[in-house]
Protein backbone atom coordinates (compact mmCIF):
# COMPACT_ATOMS: atom_id res chain seq x y z
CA UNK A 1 -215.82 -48.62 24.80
CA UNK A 2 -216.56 -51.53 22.14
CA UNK A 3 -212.70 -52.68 22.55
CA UNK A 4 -213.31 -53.03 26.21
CA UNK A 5 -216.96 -54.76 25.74
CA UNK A 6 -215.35 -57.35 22.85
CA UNK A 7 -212.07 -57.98 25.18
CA UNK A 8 -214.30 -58.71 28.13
CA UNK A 9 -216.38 -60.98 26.85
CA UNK A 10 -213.34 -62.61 25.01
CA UNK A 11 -211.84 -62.96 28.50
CA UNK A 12 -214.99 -64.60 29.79
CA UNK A 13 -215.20 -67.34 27.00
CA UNK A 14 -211.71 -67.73 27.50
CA UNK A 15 -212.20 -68.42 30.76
CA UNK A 16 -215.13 -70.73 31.07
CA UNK A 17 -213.56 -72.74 27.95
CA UNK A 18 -210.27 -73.23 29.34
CA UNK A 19 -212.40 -74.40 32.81
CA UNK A 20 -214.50 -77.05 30.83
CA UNK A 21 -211.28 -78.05 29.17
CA UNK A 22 -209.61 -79.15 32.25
CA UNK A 23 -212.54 -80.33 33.91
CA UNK A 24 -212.72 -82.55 31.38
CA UNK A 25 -209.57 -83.66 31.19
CA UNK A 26 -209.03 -84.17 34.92
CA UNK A 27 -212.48 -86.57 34.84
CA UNK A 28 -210.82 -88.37 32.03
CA UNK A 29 -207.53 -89.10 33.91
CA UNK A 30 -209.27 -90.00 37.13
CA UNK A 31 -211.74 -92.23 35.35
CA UNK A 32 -208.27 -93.58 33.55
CA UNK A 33 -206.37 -94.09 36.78
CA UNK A 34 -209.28 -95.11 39.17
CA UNK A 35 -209.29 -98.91 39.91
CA UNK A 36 -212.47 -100.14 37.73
CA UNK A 37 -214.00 -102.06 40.84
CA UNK A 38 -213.81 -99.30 43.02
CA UNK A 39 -217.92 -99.47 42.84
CA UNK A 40 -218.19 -102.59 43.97
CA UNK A 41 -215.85 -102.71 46.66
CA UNK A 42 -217.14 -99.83 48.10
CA UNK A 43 -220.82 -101.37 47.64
CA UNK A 44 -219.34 -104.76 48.93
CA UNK A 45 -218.20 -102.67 52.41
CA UNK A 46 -221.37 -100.64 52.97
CA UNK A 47 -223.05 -103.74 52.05
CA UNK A 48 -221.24 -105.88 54.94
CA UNK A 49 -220.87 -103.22 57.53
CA UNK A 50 -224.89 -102.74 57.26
CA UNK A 51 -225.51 -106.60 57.64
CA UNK A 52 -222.93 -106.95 60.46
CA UNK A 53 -224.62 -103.98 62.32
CA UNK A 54 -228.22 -105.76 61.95
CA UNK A 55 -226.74 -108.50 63.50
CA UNK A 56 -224.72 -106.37 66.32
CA UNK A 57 -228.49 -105.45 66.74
CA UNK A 58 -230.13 -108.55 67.20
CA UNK A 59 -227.66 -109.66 69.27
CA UNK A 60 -227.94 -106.84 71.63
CA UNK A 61 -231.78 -107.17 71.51
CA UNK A 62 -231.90 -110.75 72.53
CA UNK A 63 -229.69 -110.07 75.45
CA UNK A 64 -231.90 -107.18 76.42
CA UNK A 65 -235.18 -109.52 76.02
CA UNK A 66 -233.25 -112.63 77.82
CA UNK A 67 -233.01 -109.93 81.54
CA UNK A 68 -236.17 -108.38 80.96
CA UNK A 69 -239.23 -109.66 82.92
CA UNK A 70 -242.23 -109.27 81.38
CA UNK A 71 -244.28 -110.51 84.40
CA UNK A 72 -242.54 -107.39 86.60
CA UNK A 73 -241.49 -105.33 83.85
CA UNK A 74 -237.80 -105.56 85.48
């Protein structure tokens, strides 16, 4: 019964080690092979795609504004 126990838990360290180890390994090479700007493009995009939608928005709203009638509320 103590074999079993000591090769179980043997197994398990085995196993979580061997997980970390390539975890780690696989952030390294993706942090290695990334492109280092890839941050700031991506920051750069959300950046412009937010500012062209505000002004997608304010365009739409003054055309809105320009037909609406206050005076008949048409």
């Amino acid at each position: 019964m103590i074999k079993r126990l000591f090769w179980l838990i043997v197994g398990f360290a085995l196993g979580i080690g061997s997980s970390w180890a390539v975890t780690r390994r696989l952030r390294r090479i993706v942090q290695r092979l990334g492109p280092g700007d890839l941050v700031d493009r991506w920051t750069d995009n959300v950046r412009s795609a937010v500012s062209e939608g505000r002004t997608a928005m304010r365009t739409r709203e003054v055309e809105l504004n320009s037909g609406f009638d206050r005076a008949t509320g048409q």
